[in-house]
Protein backbone atom coordinates (compact mmCIF):
# COMPACT_ATOMS: atom_id res chain seq x y z
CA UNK A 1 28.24 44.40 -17.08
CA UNK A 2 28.27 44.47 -13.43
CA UNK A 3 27.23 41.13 -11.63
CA UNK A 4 28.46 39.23 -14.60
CA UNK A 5 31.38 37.08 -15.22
CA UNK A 6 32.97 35.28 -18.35
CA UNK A 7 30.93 31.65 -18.71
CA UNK A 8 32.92 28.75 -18.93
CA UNK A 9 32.89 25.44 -20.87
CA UNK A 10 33.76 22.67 -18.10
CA UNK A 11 31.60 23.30 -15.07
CA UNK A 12 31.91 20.96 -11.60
CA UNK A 13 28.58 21.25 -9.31
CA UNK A 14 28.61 20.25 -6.03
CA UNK A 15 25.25 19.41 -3.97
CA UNK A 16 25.50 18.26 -0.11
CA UNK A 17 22.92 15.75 1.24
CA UNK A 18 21.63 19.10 3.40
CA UNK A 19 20.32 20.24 -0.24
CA UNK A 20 19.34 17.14 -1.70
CA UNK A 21 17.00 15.97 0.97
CA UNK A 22 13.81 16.99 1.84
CA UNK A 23 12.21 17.76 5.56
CA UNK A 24 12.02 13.91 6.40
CA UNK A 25 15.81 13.60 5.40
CA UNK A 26 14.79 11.44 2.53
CA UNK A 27 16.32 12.15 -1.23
CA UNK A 28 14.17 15.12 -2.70
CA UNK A 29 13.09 13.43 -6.03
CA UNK A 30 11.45 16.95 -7.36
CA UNK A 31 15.12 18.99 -6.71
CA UNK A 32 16.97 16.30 -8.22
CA UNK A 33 15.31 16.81 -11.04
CA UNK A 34 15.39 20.41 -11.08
CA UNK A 35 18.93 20.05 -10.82
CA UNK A 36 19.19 17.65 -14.25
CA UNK A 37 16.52 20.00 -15.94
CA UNK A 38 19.67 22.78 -15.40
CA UNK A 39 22.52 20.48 -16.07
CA UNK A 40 21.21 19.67 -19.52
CA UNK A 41 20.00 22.93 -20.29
CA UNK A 42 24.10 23.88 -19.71
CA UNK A 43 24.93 20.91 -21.72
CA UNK A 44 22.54 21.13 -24.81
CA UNK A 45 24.03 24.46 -25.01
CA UNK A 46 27.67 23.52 -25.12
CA UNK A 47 28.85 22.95 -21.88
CA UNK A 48 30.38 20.08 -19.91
CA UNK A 49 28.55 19.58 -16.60
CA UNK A 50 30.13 17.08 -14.29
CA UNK A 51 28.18 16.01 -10.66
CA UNK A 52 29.32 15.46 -7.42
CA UNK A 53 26.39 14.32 -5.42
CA UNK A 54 26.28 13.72 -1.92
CA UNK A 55 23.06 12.15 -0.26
CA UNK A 56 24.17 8.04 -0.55
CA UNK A 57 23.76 7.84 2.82
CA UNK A 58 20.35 9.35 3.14
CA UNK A 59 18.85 7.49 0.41
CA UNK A 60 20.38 4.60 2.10
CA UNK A 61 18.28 4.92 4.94
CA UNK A 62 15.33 5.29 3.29
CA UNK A 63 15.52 1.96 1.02
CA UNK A 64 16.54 0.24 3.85
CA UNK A 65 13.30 1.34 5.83
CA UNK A 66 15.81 3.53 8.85
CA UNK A 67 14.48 6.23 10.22
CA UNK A 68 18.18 7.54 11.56
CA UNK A 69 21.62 7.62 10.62
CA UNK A 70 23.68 4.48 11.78
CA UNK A 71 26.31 5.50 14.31
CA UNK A 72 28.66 2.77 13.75
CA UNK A 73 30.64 2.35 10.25
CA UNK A 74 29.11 -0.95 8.85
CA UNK A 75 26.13 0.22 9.05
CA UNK A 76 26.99 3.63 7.60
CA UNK A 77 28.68 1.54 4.59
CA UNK A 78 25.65 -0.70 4.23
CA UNK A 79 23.46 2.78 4.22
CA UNK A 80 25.98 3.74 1.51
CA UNK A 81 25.78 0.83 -0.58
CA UNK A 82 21.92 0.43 -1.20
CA UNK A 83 21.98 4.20 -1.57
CA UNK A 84 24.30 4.74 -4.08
CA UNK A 85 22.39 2.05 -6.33
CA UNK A 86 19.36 4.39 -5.53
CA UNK A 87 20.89 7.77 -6.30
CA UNK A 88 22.65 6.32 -9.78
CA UNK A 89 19.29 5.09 -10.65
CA UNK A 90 17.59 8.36 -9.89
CA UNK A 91 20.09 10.21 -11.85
CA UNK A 92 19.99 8.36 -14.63
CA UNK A 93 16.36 8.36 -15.04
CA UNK A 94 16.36 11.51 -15.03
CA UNK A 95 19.46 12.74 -16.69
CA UNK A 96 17.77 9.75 -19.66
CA UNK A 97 14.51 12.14 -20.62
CA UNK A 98 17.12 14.43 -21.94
CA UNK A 99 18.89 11.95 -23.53
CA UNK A 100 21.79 12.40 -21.47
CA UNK A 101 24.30 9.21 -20.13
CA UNK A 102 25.01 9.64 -17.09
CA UNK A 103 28.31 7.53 -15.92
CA UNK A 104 28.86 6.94 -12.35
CA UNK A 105 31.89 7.18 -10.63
CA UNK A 106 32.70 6.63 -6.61
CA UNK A 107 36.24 7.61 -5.77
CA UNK A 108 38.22 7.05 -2.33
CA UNK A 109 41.02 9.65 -1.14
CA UNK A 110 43.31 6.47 -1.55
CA UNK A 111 42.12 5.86 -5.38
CA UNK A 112 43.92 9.58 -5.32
CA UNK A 113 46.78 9.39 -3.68
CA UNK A 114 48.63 7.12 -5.88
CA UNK A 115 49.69 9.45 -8.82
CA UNK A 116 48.66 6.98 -11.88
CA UNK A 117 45.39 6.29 -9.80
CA UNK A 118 44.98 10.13 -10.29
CA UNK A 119 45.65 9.93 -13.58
CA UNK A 120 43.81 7.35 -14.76
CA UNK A 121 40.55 8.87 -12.86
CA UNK A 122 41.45 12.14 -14.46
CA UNK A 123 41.60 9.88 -17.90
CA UNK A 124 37.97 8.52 -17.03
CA UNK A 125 36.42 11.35 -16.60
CA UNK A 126 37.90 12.87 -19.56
CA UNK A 127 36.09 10.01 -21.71
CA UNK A 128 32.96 10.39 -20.17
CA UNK A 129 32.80 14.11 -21.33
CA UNK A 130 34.14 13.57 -24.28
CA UNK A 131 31.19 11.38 -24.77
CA UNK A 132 28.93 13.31 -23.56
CA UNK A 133 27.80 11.74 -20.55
CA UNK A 134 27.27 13.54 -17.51
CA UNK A 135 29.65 11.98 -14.64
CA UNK A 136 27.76 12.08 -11.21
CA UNK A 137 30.83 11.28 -8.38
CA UNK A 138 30.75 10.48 -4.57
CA UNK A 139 33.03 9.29 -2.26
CA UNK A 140 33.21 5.56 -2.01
CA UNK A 141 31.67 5.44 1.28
CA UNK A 142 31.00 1.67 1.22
CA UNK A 143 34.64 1.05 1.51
CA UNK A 144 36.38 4.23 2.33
CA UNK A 145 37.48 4.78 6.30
CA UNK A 146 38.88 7.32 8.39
CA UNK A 147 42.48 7.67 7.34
CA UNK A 148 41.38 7.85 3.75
CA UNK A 149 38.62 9.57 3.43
CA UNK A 150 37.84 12.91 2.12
CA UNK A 151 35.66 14.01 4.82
CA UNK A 152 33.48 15.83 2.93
CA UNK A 153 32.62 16.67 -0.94
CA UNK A 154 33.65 19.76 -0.81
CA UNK A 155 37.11 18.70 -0.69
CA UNK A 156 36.18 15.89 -3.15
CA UNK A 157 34.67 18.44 -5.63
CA UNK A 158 37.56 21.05 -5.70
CA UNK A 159 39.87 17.69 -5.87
CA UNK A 160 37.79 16.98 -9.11
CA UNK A 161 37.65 20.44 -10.33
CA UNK A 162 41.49 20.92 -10.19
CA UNK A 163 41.94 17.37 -11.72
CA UNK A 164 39.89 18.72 -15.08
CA UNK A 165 41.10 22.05 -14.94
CA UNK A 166 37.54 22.79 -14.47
CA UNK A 167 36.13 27.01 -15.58
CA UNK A 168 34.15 26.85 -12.44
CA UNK A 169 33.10 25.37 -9.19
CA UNK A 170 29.76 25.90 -7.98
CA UNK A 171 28.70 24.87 -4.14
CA UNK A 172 24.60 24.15 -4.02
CA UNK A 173 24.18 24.68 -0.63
CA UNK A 174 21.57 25.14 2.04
CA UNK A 175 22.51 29.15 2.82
CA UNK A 176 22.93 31.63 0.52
CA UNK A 177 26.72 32.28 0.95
CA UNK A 178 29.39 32.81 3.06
CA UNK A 179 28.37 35.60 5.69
CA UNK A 180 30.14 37.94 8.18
CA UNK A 181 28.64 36.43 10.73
CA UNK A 182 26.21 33.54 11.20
CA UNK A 183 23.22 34.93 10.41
CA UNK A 184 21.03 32.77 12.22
CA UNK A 185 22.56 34.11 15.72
CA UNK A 186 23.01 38.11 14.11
CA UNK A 187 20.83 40.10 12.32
CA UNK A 188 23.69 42.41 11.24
CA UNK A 189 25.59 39.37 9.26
CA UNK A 190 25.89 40.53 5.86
CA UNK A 191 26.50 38.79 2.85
CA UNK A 192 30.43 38.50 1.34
CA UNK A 193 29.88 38.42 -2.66
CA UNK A 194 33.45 38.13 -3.50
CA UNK A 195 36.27 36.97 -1.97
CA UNK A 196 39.97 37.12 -3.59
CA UNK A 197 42.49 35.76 -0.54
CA UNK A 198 41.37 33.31 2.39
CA UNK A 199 42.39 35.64 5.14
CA UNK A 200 42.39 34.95 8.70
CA UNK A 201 39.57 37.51 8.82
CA UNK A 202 37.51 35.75 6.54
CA UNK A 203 38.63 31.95 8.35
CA UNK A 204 36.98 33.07 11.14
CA UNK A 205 33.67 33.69 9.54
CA UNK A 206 33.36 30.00 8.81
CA UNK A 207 31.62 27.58 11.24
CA UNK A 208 31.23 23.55 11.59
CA UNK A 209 28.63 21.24 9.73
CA UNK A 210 25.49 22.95 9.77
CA UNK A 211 22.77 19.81 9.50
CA UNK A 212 22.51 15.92 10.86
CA UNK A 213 22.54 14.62 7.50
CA UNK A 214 25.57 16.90 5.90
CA UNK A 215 29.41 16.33 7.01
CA UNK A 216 30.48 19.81 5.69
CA UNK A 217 30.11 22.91 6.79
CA UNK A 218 31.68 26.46 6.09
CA UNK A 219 34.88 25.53 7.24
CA UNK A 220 35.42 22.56 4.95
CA UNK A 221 33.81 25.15 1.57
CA UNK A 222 37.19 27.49 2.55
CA UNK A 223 39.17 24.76 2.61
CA UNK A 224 37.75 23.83 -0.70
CA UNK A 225 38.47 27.57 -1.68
CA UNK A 226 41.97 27.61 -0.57
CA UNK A 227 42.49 25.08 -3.63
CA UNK A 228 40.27 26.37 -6.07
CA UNK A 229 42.25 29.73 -5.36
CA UNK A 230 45.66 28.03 -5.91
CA UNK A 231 44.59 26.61 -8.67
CA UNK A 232 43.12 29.85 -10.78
CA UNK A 233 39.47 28.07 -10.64
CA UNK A 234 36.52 30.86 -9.26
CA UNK A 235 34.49 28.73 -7.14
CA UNK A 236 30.88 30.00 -6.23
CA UNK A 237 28.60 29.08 -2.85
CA UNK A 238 24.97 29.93 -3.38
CA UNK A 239 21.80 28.23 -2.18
CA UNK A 240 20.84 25.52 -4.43
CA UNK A 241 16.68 25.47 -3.51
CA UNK A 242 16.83 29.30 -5.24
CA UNK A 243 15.04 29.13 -8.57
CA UNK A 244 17.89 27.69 -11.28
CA UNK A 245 20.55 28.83 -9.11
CA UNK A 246 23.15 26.47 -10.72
CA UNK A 247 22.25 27.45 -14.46
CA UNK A 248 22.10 31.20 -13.15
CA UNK A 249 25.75 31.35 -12.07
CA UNK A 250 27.42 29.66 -14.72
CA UNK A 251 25.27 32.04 -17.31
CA UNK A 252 26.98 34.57 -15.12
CA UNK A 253 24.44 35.84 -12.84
CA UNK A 254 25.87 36.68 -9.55
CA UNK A 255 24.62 34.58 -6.53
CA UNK A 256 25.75 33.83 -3.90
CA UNK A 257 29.71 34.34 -2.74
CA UNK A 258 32.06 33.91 -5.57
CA UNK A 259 36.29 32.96 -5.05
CA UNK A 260 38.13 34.33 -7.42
CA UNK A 261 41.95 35.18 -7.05
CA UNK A 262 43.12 38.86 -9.11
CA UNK A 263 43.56 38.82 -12.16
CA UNK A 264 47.56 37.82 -12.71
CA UNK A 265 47.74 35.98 -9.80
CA UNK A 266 50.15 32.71 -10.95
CA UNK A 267 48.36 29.49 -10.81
CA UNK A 268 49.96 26.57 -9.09
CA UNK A 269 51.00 23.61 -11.57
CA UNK A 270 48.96 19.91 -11.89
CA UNK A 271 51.79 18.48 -9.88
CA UNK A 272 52.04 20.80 -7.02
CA UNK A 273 48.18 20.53 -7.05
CA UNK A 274 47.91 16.70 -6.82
CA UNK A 275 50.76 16.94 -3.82
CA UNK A 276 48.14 19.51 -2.10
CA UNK A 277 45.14 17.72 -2.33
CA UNK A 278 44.73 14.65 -2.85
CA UNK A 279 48.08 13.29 -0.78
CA UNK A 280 47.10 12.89 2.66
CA UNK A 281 49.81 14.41 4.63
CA UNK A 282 51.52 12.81 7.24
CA UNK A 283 52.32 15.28 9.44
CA UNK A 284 53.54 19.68 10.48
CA UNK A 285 56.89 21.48 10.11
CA UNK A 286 56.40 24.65 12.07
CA UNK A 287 57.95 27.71 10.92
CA UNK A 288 59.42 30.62 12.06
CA UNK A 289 58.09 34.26 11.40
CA UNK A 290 60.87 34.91 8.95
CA UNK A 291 60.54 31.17 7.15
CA UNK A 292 56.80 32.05 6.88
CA UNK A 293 56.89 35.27 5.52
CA UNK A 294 59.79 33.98 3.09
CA UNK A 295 57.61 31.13 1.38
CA UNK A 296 54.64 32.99 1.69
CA UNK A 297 55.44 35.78 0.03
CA UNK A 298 59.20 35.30 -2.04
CA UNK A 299 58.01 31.88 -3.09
CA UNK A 300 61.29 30.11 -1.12
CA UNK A 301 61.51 26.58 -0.48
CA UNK A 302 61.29 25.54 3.50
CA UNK A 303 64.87 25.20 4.89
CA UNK A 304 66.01 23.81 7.93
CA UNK A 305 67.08 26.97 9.78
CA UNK A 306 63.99 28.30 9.45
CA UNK A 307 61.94 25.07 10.79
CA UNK A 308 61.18 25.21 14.97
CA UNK A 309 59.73 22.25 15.39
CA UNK A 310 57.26 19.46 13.96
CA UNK A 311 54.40 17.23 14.21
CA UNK A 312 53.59 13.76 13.78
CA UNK A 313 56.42 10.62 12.09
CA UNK A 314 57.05 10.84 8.68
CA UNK A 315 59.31 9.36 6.96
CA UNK A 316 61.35 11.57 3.53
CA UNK A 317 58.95 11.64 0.91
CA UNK A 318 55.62 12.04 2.17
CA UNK A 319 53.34 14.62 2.45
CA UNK A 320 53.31 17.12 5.31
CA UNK A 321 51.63 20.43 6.48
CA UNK A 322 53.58 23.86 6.57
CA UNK A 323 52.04 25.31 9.19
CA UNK A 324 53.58 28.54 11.13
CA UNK A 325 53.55 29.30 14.92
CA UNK A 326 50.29 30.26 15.22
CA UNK A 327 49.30 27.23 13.64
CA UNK A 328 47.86 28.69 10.69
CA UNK A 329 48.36 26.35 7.53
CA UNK A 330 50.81 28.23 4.96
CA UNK A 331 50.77 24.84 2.38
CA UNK A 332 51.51 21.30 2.10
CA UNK A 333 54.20 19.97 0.64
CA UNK A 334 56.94 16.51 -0.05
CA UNK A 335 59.91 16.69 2.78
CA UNK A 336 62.90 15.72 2.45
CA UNK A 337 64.11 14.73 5.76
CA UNK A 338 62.49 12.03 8.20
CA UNK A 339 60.50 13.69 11.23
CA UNK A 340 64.06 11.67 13.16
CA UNK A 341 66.00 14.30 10.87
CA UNK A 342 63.95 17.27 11.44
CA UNK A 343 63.92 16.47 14.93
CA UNK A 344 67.91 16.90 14.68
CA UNK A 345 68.68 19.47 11.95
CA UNK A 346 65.84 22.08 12.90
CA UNK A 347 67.07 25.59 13.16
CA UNK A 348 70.39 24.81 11.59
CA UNK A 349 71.97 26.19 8.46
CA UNK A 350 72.77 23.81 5.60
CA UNK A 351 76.37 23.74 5.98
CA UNK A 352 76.25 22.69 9.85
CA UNK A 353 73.77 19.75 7.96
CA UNK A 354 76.30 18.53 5.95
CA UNK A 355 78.74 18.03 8.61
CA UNK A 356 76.46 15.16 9.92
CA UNK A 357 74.44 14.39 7.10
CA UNK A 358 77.05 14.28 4.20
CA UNK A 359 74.15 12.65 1.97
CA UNK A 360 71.55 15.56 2.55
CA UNK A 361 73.73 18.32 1.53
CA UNK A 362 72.20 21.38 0.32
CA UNK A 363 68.49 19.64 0.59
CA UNK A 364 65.91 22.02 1.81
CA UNK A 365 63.45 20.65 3.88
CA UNK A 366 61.08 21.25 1.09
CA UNK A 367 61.72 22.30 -2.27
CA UNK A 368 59.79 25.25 -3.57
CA UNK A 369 58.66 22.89 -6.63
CA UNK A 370 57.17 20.65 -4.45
CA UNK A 371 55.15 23.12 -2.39
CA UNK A 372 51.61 24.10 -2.88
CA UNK A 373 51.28 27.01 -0.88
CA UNK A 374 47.46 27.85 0.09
């Protein structure tokens, strides 16, 4: 049937604090519960509905008696702290009349980056489905900082999604979709219902963070597609304040803008996934037109010869950007040579390598195994 898509099992809903709070930027008690009333509907009925709630902050302020944002960090992280205790009760009040656990769970991009921290999160949140609990995640903002944090839950919910090999992603947001244009400043901007391939066309439809309360914004939902994508997961933005949006889309209904690569497109594996996402990367190797096209399209690993330059010190090991000379991001990937090395052997072939470097002989700069490429 047209406008209707298989319905999955394991379903990962995001809602920013743009949605969740009403007109006085306070937590909007009467759409959380809407929201619960829909995520145990979808789990009375066999599916496993897992949270990622934004809106710590705001709910912060209002226990605390603010009536703005803090500007500095501590008292961000103190907003954070009485908030979360808010939201968590909230949730489980309300999650509770359905006789529903819900199990709370703040996570920090650092928590992440250490593979058997990723695994062991991956291993809680296993258990609290398998319970039957509902688990309602947010950034640890109380301790999280800069360096280490997500920077928004988008990123955080398609890092969560991936981690469970999740059916479907769905973005509750405060616009209906992603547009041709902004629609606010055109009258012309039309709807995009599907989209298979993040193309530069479609990167330039997205703008920045669209309220004072929200940290996302268009740009940060594609970059939550671009993983979703890699991974195989269909990932859908609608508007969360439409009537039962959420249970609408994952019964199949089309709303919204839906992400979904073609069918036989090869989906990346849980390693190269982790090494995409949740690593922060350290810095760029910029690529040539040929080196770009070759990992892009033939799946090759990123050799020397074809590498013109790069950004920022890393060290062999970490986790870098593979960007090309446009500056468009291709992937992300492990290198094998220092930014000192890259700095030397850039543009060279292997063999001239090994002349100097005996001990790096036949490394590429990145190996095609350890490569996400967006």
């Amino acid at each position: 049937m047209e406008g209707v898509f298989d319905t999955p099992d394991v379903v990962v809903v995001k809602v920013g604090s743009s949605t969740l709070v009403d007109a006085n930027n306070r937590p909007d008690r009467a759409f959380i519960e809407t929201l619960c009333d829909q995520a145990a509907e979808l789990q009375h009925d066999g599916y496993h509905v897992v949270i990622v709630s934004s809106g710590a902050v705001a709910a912060g302020m209002e226990r605390l008696g603010l009536d703005c944002k803090p500007q500095d960090m501590p008292g961000r992280q103190a907003c954070a702290s009485a908030g979360q205790a808010a939201l968590t009760e909230v949730y489980a009040d309300l999650l509770g009349r359905h006789r529903i656990a819900c199990g709370q769970v703040l996570l920090t991009r650092r928590d992440l980056t250490d593979r058997e921290g990723y695994l062991n999160a991956r291993n809680t949140l296993g258990r609290l489905i398998g319970l039957g609990a509902i688990p309602v995640i947010n950034e640890n903002d109380t301790v999280s900082f800069t360096e280490f944090n997500f920077g928004d839950n988008d990123t955080l919910g398609a890092i969560v999604s991936t981690m469970l090999n999740a059916d479907l992603y769905v973005i509750l947001s405060d616009i209906d979709g992603l547009y041709t244009a902004n629609p606010q400043d055109d009258p012309n901007a039309e709807l995009v219902p599907l989209v298979k391939e993040i193309t530069p066309r479609i990167a330039a439809m997205a703008g920045g963070a669209g309220s004072s309360v929200g940290t996302g914004g268009m740009a940060s939902k594609l970059r939550a597609a671009r993983a979703t994508l890699a991974a195989g997961i269909p990932m859908v933005i609608c508007k969360g304040r439409e009537r039962f949006s959420f249970e609408r889309v994952v019964r199949g209904e089309a709303l919204g803008t839906r992400f979904e690569a073609p069918s036989g497109t090869t989906h990346e594996s849980a390693r190269k996934l982790w090494i995409g996402l949740a690593e922060m990367p350290k810095g760029s190797l910029v690529l040539d037109a040929g080196a770009s096209e070759a990992v892009v399209s033939r799946g090759a690993s990123v050799l020397p010869v074809g590498v013109v330059g790069a950004e920022g010190v890393f060290e062999e090991g970490d986790v870098v950007n593979v960007i090309d000379d446009a500056g468009k991001l291709l992937g992300r990937g492990i290198v094998r040579y220092s930014s000192e090395d890259i700095g030397r052997v850039h543009g060279l072939k292997l063999d001239v390598i090994e002349r100097f470097l005996p001990h790096k002989a036949g490394q590429p700069a990145i190996h095609r195994d350890e490569l996400l490429v967006f």
